[in-house]
Protein backbone atom coordinates (compact mmCIF):
# COMPACT_ATOMS: atom_id res chain seq x y z
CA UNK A 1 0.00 0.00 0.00
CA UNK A 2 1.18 3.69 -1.24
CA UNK A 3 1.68 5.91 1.40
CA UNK A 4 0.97 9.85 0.35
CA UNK A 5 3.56 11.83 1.70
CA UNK A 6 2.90 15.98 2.89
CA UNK A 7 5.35 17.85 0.64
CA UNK A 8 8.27 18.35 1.97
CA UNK A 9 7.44 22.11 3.04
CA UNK A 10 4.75 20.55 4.97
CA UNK A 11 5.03 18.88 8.12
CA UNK A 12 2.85 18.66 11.69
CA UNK A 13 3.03 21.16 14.04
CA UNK A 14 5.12 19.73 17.36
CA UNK A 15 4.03 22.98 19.75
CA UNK A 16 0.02 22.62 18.80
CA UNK A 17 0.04 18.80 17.53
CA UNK A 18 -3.16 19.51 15.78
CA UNK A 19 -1.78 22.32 12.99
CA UNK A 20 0.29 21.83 9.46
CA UNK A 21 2.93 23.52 9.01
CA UNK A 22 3.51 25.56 6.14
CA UNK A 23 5.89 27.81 4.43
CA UNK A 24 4.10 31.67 4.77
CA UNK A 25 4.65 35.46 4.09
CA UNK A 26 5.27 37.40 7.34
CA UNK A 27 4.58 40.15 6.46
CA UNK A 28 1.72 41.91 8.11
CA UNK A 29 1.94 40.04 11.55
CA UNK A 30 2.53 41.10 14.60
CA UNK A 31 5.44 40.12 16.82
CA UNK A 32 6.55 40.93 20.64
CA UNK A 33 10.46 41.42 20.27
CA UNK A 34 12.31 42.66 23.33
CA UNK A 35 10.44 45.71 25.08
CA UNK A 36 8.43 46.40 22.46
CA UNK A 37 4.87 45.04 21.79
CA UNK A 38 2.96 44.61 18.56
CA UNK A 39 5.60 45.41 16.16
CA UNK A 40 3.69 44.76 12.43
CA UNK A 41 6.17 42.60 10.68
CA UNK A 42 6.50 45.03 7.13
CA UNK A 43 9.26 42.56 5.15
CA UNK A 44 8.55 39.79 3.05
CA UNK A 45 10.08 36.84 4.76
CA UNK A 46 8.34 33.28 3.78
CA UNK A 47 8.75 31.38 7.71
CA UNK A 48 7.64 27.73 8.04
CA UNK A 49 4.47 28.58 10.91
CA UNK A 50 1.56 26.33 11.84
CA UNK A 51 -1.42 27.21 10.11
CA UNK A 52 -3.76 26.58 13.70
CA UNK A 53 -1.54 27.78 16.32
CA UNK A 54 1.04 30.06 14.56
CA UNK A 55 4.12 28.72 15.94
CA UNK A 56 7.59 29.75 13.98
CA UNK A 57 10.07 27.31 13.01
CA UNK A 58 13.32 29.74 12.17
CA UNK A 59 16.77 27.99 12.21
CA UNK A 60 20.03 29.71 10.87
CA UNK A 61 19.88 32.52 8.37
CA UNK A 62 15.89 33.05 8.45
CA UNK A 63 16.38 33.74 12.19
CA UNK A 64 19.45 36.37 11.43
CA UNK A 65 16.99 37.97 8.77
CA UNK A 66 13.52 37.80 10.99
CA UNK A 67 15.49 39.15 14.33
CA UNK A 68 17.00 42.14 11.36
CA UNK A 69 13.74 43.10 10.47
CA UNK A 70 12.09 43.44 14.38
CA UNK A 71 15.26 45.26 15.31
CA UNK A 72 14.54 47.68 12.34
CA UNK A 73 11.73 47.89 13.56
CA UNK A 74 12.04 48.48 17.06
CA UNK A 75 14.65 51.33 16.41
CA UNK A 76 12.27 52.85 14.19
CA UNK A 77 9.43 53.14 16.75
CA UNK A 78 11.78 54.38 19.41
CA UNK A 79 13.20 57.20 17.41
CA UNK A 80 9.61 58.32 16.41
CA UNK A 81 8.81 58.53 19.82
CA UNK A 82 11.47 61.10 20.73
CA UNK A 83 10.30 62.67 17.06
CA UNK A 84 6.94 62.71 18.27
CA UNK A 85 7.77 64.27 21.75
CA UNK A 86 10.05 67.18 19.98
CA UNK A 87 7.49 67.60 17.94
CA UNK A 88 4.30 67.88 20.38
CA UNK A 89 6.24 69.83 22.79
CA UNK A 90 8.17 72.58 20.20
CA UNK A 91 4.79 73.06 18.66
CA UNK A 92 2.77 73.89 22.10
CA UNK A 93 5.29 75.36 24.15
CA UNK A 94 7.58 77.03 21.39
CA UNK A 95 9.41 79.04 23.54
CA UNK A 96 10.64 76.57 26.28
CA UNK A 97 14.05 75.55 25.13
CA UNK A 98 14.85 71.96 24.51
CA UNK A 99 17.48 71.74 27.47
CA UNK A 100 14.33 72.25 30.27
CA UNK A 101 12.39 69.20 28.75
CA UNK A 102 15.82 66.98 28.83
CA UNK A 103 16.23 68.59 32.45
CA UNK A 104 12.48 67.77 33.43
CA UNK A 105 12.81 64.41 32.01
CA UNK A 106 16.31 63.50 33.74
CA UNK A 107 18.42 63.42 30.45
CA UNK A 108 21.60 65.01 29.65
CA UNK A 109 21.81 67.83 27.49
CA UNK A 110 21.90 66.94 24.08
CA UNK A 111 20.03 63.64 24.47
CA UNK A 112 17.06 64.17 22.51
CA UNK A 113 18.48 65.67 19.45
CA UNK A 114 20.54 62.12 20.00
CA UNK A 115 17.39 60.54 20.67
CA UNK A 116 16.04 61.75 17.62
CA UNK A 117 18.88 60.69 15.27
CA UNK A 118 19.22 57.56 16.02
CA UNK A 119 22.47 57.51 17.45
CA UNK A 120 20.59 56.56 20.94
CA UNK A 121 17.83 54.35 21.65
CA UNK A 122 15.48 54.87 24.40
CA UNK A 123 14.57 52.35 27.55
CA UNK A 124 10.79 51.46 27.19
CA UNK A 125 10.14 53.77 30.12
CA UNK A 126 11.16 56.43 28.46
CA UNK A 127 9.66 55.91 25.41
CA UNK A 128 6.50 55.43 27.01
CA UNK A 129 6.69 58.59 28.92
CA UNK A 130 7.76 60.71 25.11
CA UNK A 131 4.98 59.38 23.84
CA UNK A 132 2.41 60.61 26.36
CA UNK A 133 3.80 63.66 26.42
CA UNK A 134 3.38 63.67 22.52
CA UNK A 135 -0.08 62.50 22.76
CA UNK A 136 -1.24 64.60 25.71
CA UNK A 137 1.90 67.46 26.78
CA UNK A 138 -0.60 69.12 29.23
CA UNK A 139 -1.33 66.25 30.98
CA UNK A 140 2.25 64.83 31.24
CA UNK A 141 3.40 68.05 32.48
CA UNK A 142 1.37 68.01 35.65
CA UNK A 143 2.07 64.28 36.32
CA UNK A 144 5.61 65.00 36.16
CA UNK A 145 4.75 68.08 38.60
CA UNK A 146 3.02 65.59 40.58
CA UNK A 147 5.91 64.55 41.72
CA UNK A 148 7.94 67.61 42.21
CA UNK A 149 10.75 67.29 39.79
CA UNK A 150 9.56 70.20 37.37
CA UNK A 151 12.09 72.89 36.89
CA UNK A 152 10.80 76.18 37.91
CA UNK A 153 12.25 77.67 34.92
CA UNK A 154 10.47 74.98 33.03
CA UNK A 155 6.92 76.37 34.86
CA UNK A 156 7.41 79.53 33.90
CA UNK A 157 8.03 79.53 30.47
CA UNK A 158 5.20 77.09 30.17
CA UNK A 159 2.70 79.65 31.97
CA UNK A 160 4.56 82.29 29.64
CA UNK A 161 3.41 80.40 26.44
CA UNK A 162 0.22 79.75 27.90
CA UNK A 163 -0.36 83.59 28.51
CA UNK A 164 1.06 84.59 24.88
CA UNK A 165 -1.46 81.48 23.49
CA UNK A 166 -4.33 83.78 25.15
CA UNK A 167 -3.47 87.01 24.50
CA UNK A 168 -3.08 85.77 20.83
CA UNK A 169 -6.63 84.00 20.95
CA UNK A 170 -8.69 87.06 22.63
C-alpha cells in the first residue's frame, strides 16, 4: 500500500500537535520582540508557521533575517517617539528651550536631538513617557509636577506660552 507523503514544506506542528505547518509570508503580523509590543512585521520573509496555532520554526539565516527586520523595527518606533515628543512639545510650548524638557525628564543635554537621530535608543520607560507627552503634553506636564521634579524655569516659560497662546486667541 502507497503511502501519500505531505510535501516536503509541509510537516505537523510539534508545539500545537493539531496544525500543518507551512511555508508563509510574514509580512503583516505582529510580533513581541524585546520591550516592544505589537511590532507589524513590514518585510517579506516566507517562515515555516503552523497554520492553527502560529508557531515559527526559524533555524540559521531566516532567524538572522527575521530578528534584522524586528530590530529595524524596534529602532524605528523608538526614534519616532522622541520625534513625536520634539514635535508635540516645540509646537505647544515654542518658547521653552529643549534643554528644560531633557532637564524635566532627567536626560543630559543633548540627548534628545541624540534621541532623535538615532544615534541613541530609548529604555521602554522612556519611550512610554515621550509618547504621552506627545499625545497629551498638558497632561504629562502636571504628572511630572506631581511629583515635584519640574524645573521652575520649566513652569514659567510654560505659563509664559500659555499667557502669549491667550493674548493671541482674545
Amino acid at each position: 500500500m502507497a503511502t501519500t507523503r505531505k510535501p516536503r514544506s509541509e510537516r505537523p506542528c510539534y508545539a500545537c500537535g493539531q496544525g500543518t505547518v507551512r511555508s508563509t509570508n510574514l509580512r503583516g503580523r505582529t510580533f513581541e520582540y524585546r520591550d516592544e509590543i505589537a511590532l507589524t512585521f513590514d518585510a517579506d520573509l516566507e517562515a515555516p508557521v503552523c497554520d492553527r496555532c502560529g508557531e515559527l520554526y526559524l533555524t540559521g539565516a531566516l532567524t538572522d533575517q527575521f530578528s534584522a527586520v524586528l530590530e529595524q523595527l524596534r529602532l524605528t518606533r523608538k526614534r519616532q517617539a522622541a520625534e513625536h515628543f520634539v514635535h508635540a512639545v516645540e509646537t505647544r510650548f515654542p518658547d521653552v528651550p529643549r534643554a528644560l524638557w531633557e532637564d524635566t525628564l532627567g536626560l543630559s543635554r543633548g540627548y534628545l536631538s541624540r534621541l532623535t537621530s538615532g544615534s541613541r535608543v530609548a529604555d521602554a520607560a522612556l519611550e512610554i513617557l515621550l509618547e504621552g507627552f506627545a499625545k497629551e503634553p498638558e497632561t504629562a506636564l502636571r504628572l511630572c509636577s506631581l511629583s515635584g521634579h519640574v524645573p521652575l524655569a520649566l513652569t514659567e516659560a510654560v505659563e509664559q506660552t500659555k499667557r502669549a497662546t491667550r493674548r493671541q486667541s482674545a
